[in-house]
Protein backbone atom coordinates (compact mmCIF):
# COMPACT_ATOMS: atom_id res chain seq x y z
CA UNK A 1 -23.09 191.11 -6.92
CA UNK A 2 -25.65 188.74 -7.93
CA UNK A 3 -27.14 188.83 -11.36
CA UNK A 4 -30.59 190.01 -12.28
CA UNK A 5 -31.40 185.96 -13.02
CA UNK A 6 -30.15 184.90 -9.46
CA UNK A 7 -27.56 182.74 -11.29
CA UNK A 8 -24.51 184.31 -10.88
CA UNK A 9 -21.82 186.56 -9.49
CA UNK A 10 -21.12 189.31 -11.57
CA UNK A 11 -19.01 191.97 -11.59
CA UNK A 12 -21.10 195.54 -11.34
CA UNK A 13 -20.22 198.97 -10.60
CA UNK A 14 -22.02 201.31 -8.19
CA UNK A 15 -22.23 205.20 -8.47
CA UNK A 16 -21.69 205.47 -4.30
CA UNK A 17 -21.41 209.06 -2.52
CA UNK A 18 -22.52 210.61 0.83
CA UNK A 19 -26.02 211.91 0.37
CA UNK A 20 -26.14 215.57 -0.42
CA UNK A 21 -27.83 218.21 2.04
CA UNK A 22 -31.73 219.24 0.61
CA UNK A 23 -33.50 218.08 -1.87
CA UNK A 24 -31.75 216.62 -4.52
CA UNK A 25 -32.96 214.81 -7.51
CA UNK A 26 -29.63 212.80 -9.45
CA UNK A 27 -28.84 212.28 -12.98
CA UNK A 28 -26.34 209.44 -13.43
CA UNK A 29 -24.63 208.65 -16.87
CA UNK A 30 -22.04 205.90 -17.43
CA UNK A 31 -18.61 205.99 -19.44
CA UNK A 32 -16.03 203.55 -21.00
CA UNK A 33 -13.41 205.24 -22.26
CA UNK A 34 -14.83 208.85 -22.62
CA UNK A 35 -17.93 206.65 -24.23
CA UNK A 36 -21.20 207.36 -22.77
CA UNK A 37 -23.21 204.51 -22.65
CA UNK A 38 -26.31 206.38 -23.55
CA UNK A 39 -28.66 203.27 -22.24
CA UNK A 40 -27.43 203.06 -19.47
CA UNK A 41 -28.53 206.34 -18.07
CA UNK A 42 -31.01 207.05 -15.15
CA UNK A 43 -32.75 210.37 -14.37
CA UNK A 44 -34.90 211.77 -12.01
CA UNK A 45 -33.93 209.49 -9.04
CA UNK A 46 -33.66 209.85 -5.25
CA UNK A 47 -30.70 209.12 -3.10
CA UNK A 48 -32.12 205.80 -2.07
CA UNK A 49 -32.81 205.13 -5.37
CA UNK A 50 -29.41 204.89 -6.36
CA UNK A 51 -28.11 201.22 -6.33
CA UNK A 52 -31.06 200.76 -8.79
CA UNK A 53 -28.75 202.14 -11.17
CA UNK A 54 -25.62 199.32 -11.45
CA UNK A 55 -23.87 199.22 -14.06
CA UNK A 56 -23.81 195.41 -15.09
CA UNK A 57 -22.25 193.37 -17.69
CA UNK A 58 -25.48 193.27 -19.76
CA UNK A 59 -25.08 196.90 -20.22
CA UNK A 60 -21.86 196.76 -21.98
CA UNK A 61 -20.87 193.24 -23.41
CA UNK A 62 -20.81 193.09 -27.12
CA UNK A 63 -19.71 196.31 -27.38
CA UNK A 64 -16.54 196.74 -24.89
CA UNK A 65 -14.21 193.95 -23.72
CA UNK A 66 -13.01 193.93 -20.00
CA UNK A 67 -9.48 194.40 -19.50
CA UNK A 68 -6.09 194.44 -17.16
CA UNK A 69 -2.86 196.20 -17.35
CA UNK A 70 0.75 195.25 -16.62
CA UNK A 71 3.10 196.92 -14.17
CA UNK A 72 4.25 198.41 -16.75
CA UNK A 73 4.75 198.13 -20.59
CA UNK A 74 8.82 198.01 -21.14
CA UNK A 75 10.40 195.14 -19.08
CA UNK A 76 14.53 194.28 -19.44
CA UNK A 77 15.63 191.55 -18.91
CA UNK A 78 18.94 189.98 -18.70
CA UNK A 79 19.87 187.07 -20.37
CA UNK A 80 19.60 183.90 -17.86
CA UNK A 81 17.73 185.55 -15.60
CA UNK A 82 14.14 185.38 -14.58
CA UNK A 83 12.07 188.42 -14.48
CA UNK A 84 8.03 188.61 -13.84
CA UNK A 85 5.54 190.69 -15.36
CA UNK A 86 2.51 191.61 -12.90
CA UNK A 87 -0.79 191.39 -14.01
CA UNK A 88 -3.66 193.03 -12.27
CA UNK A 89 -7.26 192.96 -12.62
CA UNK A 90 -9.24 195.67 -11.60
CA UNK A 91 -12.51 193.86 -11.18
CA UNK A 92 -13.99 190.24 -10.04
CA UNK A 93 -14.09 187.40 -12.23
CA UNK A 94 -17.95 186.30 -12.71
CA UNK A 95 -18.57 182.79 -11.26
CA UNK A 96 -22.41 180.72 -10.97
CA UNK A 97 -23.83 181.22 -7.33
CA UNK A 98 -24.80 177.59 -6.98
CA UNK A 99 -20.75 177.13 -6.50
CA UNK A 100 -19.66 176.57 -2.70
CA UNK A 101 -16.91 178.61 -1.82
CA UNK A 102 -14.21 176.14 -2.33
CA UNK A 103 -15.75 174.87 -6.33
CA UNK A 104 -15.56 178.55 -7.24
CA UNK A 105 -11.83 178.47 -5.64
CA UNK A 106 -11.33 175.33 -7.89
CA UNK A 107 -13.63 176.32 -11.28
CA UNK A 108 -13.90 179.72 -11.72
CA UNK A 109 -10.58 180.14 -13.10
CA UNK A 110 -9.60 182.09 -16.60
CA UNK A 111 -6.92 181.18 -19.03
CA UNK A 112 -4.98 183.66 -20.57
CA UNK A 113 -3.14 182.75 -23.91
CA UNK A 114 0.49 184.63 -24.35
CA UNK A 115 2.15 184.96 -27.70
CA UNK A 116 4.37 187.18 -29.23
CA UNK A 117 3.52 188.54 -32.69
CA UNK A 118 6.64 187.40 -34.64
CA UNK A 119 5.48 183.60 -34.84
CA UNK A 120 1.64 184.55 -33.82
CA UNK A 121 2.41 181.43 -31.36
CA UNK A 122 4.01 180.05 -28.74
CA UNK A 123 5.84 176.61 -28.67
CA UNK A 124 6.04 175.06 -25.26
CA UNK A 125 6.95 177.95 -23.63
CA UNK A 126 9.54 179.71 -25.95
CA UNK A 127 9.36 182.22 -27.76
CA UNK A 128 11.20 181.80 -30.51
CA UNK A 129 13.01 185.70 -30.43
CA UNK A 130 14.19 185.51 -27.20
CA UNK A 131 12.19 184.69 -23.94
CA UNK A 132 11.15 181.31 -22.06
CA UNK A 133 8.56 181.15 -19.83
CA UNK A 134 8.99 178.55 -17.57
CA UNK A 135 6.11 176.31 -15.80
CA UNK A 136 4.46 178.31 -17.70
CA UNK A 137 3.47 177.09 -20.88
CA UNK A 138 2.46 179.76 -23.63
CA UNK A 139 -0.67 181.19 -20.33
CA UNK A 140 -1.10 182.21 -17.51
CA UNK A 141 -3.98 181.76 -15.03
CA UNK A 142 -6.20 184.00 -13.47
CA UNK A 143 -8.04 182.43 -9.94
CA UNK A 144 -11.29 183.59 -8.70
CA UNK A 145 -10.09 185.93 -6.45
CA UNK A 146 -7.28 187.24 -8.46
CA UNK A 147 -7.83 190.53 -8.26
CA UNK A 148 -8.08 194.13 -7.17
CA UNK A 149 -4.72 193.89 -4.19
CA UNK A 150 -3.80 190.63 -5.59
CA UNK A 151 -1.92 190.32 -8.91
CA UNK A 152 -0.73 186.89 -11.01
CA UNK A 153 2.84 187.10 -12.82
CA UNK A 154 4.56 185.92 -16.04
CA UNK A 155 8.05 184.37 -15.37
CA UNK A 156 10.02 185.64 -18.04
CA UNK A 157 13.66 184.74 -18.45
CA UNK A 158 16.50 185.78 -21.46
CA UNK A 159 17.29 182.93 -23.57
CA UNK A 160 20.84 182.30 -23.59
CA UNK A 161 21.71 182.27 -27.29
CA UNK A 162 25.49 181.71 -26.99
CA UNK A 163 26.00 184.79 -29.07
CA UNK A 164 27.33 187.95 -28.23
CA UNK A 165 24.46 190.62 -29.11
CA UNK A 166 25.45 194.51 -29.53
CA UNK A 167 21.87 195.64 -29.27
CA UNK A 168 18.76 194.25 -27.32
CA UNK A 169 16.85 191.69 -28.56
CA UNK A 170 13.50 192.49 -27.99
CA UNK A 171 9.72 191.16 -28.55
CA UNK A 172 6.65 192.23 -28.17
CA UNK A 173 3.75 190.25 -25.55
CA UNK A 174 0.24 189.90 -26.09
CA UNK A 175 -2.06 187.87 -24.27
CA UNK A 176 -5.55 186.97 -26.00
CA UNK A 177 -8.47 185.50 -24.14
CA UNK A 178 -11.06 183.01 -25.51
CA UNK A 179 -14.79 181.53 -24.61
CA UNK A 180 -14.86 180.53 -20.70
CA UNK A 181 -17.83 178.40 -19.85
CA UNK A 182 -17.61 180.17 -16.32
CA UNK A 183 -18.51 183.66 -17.95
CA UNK A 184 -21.68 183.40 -19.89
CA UNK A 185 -21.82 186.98 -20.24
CA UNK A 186 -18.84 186.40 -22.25
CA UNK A 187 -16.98 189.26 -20.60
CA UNK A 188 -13.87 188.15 -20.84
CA UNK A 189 -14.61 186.86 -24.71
CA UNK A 190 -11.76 187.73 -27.16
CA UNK A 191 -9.20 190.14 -24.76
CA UNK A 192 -6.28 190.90 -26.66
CA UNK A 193 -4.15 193.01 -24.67
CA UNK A 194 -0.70 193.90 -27.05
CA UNK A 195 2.77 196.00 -27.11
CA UNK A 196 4.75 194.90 -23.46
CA UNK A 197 7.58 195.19 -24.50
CA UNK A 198 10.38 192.61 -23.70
CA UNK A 199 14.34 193.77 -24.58
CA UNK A 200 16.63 190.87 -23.90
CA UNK A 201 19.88 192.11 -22.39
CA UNK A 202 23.12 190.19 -23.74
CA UNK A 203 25.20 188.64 -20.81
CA UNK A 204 27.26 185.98 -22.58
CA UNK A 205 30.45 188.99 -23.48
CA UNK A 206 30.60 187.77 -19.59
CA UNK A 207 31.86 184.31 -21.11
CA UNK A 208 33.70 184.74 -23.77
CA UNK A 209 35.84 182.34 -24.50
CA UNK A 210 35.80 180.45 -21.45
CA UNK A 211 36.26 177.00 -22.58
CA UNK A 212 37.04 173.69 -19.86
CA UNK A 213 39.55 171.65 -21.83
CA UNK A 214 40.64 168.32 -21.14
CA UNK A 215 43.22 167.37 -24.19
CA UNK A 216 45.05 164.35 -24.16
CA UNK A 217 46.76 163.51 -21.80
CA UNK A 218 44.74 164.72 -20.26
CA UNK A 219 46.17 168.05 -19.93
CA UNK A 220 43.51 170.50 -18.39
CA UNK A 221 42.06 173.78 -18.26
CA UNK A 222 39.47 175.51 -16.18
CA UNK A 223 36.89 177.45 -17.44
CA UNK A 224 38.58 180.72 -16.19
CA UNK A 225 41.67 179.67 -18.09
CA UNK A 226 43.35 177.72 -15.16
CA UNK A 227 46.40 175.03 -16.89
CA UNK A 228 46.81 171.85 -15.07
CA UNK A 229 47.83 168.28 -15.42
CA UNK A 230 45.27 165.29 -14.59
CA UNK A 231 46.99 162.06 -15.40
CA UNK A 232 44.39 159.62 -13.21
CA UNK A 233 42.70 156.82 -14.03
CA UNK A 234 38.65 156.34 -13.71
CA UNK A 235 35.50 158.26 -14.36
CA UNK A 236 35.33 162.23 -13.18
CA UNK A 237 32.85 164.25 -13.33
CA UNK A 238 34.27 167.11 -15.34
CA UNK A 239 31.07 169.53 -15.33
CA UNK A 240 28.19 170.19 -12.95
CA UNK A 241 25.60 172.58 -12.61
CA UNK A 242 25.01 173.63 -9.38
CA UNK A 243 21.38 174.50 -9.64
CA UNK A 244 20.76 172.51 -13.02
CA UNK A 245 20.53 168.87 -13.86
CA UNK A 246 23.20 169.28 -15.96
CA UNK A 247 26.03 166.67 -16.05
CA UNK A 248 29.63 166.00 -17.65
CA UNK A 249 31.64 162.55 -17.26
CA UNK A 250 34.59 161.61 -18.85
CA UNK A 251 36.65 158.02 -18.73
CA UNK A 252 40.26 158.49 -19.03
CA UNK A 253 42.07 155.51 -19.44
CA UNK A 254 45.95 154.71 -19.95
CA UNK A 255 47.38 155.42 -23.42
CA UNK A 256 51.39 155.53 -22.37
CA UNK A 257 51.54 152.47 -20.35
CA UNK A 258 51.61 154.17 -16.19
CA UNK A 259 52.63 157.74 -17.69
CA UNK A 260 49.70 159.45 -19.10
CA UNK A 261 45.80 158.84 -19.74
CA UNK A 262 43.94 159.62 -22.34
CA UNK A 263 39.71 160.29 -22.72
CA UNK A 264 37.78 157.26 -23.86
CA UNK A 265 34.71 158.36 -22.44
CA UNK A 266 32.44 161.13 -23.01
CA UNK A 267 28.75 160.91 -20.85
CA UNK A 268 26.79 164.40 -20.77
CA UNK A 269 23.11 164.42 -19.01
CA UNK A 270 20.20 166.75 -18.29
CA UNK A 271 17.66 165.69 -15.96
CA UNK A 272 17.19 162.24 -16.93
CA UNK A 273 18.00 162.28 -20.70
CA UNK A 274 21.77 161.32 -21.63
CA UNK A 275 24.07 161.35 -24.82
CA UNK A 276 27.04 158.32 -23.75
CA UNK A 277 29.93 158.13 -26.41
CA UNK A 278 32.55 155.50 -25.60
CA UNK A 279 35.66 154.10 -27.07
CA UNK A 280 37.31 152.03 -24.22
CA UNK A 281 36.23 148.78 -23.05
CA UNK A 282 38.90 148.37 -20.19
CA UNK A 283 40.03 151.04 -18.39
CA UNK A 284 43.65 150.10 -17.33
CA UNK A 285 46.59 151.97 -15.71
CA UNK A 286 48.41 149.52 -18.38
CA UNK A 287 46.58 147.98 -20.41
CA UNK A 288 43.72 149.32 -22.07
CA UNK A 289 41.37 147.48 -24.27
CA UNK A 290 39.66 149.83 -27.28
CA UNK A 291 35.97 148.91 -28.24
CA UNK A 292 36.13 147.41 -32.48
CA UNK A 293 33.45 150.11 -33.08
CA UNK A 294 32.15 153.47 -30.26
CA UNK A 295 29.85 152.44 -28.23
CA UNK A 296 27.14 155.60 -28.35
CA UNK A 297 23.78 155.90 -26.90
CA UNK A 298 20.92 158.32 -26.93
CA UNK A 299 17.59 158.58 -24.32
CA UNK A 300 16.01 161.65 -24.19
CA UNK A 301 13.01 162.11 -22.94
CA UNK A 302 12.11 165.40 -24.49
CA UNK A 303 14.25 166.36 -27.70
CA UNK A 304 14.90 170.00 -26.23
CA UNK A 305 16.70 168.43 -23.49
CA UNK A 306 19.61 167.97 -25.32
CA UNK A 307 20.66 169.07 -28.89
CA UNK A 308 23.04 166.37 -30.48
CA UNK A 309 25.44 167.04 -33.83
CA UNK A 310 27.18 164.58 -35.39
CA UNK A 311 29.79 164.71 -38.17
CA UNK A 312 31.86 162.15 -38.93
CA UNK A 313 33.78 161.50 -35.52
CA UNK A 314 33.13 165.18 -34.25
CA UNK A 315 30.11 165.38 -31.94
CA UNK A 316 28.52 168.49 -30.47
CA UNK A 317 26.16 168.54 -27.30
CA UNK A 318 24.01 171.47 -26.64
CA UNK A 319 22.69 171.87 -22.99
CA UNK A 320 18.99 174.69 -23.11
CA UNK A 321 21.33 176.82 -21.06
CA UNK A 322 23.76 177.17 -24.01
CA UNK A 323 26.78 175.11 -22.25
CA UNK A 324 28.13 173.37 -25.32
CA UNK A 325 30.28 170.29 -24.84
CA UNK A 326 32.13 169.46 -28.54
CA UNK A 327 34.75 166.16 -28.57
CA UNK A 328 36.39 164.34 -31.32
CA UNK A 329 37.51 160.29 -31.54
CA UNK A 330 41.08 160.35 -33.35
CA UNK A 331 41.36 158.53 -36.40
CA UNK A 332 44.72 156.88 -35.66
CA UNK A 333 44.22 154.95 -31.76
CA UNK A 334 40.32 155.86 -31.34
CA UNK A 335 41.34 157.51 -27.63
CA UNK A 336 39.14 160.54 -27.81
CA UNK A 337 41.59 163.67 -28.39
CA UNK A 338 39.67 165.90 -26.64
CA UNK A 339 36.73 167.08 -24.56
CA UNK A 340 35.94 170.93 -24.51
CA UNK A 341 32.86 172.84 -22.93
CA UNK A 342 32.00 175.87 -23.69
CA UNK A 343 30.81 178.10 -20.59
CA UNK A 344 27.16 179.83 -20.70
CA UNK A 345 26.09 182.72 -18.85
CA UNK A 346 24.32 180.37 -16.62
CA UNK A 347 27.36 178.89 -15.35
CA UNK A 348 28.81 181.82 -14.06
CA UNK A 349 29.37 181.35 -10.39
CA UNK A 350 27.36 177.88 -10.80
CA UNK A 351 30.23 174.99 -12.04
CA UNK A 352 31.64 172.32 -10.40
CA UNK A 353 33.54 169.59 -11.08
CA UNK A 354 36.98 169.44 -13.04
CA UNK A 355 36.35 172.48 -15.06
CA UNK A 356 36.31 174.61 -11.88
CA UNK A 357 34.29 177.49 -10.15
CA UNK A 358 33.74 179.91 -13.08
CA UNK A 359 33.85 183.55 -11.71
CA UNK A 360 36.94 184.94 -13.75
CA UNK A 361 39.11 184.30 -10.27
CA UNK A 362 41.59 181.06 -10.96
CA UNK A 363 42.11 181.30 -7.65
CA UNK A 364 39.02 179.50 -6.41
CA UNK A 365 38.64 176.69 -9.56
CA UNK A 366 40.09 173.82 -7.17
CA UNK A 367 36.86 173.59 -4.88
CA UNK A 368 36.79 170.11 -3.87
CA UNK A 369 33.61 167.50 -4.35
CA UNK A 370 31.02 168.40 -0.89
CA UNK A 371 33.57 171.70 -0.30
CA UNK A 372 33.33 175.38 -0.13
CA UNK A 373 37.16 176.73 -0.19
CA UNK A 374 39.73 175.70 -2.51
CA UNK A 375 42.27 172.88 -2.45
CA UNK A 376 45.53 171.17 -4.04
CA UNK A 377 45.06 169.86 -7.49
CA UNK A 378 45.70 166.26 -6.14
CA UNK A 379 42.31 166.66 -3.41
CA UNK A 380 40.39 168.58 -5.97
CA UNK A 381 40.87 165.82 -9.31
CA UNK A 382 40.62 162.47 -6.38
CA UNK A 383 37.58 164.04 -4.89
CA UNK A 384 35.56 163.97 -8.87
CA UNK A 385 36.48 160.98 -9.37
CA UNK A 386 33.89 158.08 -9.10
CA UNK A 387 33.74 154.67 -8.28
CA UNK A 388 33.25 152.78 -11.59
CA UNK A 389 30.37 150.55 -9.96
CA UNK A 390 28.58 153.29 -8.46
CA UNK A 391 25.01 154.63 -8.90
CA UNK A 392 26.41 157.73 -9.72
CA UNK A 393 28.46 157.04 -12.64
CA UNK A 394 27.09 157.60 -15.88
CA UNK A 395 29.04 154.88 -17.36
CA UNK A 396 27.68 152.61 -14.85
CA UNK A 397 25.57 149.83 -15.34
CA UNK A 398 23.39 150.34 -12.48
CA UNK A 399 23.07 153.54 -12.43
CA UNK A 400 19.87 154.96 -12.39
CA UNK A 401 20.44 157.21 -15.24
CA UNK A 402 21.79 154.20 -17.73
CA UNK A 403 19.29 152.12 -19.36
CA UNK A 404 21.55 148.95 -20.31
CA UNK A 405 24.00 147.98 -22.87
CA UNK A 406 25.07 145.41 -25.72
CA UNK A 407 28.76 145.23 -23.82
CA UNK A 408 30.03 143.94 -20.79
CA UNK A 409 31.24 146.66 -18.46
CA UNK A 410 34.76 145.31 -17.25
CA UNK A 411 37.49 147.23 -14.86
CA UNK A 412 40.39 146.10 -13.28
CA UNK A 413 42.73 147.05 -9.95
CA UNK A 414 44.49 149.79 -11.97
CA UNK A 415 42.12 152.24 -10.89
CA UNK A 416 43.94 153.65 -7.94
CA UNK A 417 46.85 154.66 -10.22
């Protein structure tokens, strides 16, 4: 309804019946929460005399806040999964009348701040004790017509912590308002809405101890436990995410001259940041050359992408989703002995590549490169392997995802051993 001033839309409510039979004289009192808001009162009217008696935001403001509810105030939620939280309001959202329809579509809009109480924060959309919001940074936003039938949500999903928990891990939601220029009525001012509960249900039992191994030389192992041999030359992928940007190469390289390979190459991506560990310079079905010193390099273009440990010659790459990918370059020939990735819940049903389809069935771990049913070992390992020049090798120099290097890339006929 428009305000008293003419300048705005403002919420108001009405005290609306059908007119009684004779004649009546009405009494009408207004309450907030059992309150009676004493002057607010009207006495002594007439039927048509009614709507005089709105109950508007200059009634009220300064001494109640406006509010909305959730669904409802206990969510689970499973680890690596995304839930939503609804969030109605039960009234309009006040807006200046000079606005054409589509400004107040574009301006009228309120911010909501979410945080959780254990770090009164949130940090680009984590909170630290077990949720992520995603695209939806620490808020969410309310449009002008956001209300009443129509509801906004909060995309909530587990974190994957890589540990197996015996009891929930749960937090607590609040969402806090401040000043909006759009309401100077300030009716939205300071909302602090607390206690929905979050509990975090564990899912990574599901994955214990589901490691892809590829040891030297190379003998390999799916992540649903899977043994088999690999002794190719060239770049593979060993890991993709199906949904994810999420990326594994590996370079294997001879290291018993036209009997075995060995990893000398160790790429892992998300998205467009990278981690690229190498030891071999030529990759050979007879003669490979070793690099003087590892080659390594590091883009990321956020530093959540991916977490990076170094010791020594032992690396460790985390992926968000908890995938871990751990290798080690051996002292005595600098081949690297061995790559291993540990699952996630997130790869459950959602890995490719050399480390297989993980589901728990070994049955289906061969599923070839642009396939859906599973193959020989020979079809599954040719069909991962990339061409060393192409744009989708990480190792490559013109591939999209490589940014340039102090070496010379060299390979030689070999390849097709």
């Amino acid at each position: 309804m428009e305000s008293k001033d003419g300048g705005y839309l403002e919420p108001v409510f009405l005290c609306t019946f059908p007119p009684l039979v004779g004649d009546i004289i009405y009494d009408v009192s207004w309450f907030i929460n059992d309150n009676e808001l004493t002057w607010a009162a009207s006495n002594a009217l007439s039927f048509s005399e009614l709507n005089s008696t709105a109950l508007r935001p200059s009634n009220w403001t300064g001494n109640y806040s406006l509010n909305f509810e959730p669904e409802q105030n206990k969510y689970y939620v499973m680890e690596g999964v995304r839930s939503q939280i609804k969030l109605t309001s039960t009234i309009p959202f006040s807006c200046p009348l000079s606005l054409s329809k589509e400004m107040r579509e574009a301006f009228c809009t309120y911010y909501f701040f979410v945080w959780t109480p254990l770090e009164d924060s949130c940090r680009n959309g984590m909170a630290s004790n077990g949720i992520a919001m995603a695209n939806q940074p620490c808020g969410v936003t309310f449009n002008f017509r956001d209300w009443g039938n129509r509801s906004v949500h909060i995309n909530v999903t587990g974190y994957v912590d890589g540990m197996i928990n015996y009891n929930y891990r749960t937090t607590y939601l609040h969402i806090a308002s401040t000043r909006n220029p759009m309401d100077p009525l300030g009716i939205w001012d300071n909302l602090n809405i607390g206690g929905i509960e979050v509990k975090v249900v564990d899912r990574d039992i599901l994955v214990t101890g589901r490691q892809c191994i590829s040891s030297n030389d190379p003998h390999m192992t799916t992540f649903d436990g899977l043994p088999w041999e690999n002794q190719r030359t060239g770049i593979f992928v060993l890991y993709q995410h199906k949904t994810l940007p999420y990326a594994v190469h590996v370079i294997y390289s001879e290291c018993v001259p036209r009997r075995a390979t060995c990893n000398c190459g160790v790429a892992v991506r998300n998205g467009f940041s990278y981690y690229i560990v190498r030891t071999c310079e030529i990759i050979s079905v007879q003669n490979t050359k070793m690099l003087a010193v590892p080659y390594e390099k590091e883009y990321l273009c956020e530093a959540a992408d991916l977490q990076i440990v170094k010791s020594g010659k032992h690396y460790t790459v985390t992926f968000p989703s908890g995938t871990q990918v751990s290798f080690y370059i051996s002292s005595w020939n600098n081949f690297i002995g061995s790559v291993r990735i540990r699952a996630s819940v997130s790869d459950i049903e959602s890995s490719l590549g050399l480390c297989g389809f993980t589901n728990g069935d070994t049955s289906d771990d061969f599923i070839p490169k642009d396939g859906s049913h599973p193959t020989d070992p020979n079809t599954f390992a040719l069909s991962w392997r990339i061409s060393m020049d192409s744009n989708n090798s990480l190792f490559s120099m013109s591939s999209s995802f490589y940014l340039g290097t102090s070496w010379m890339y060299v390979f030689n006929s070999g390849f097709e051993f």
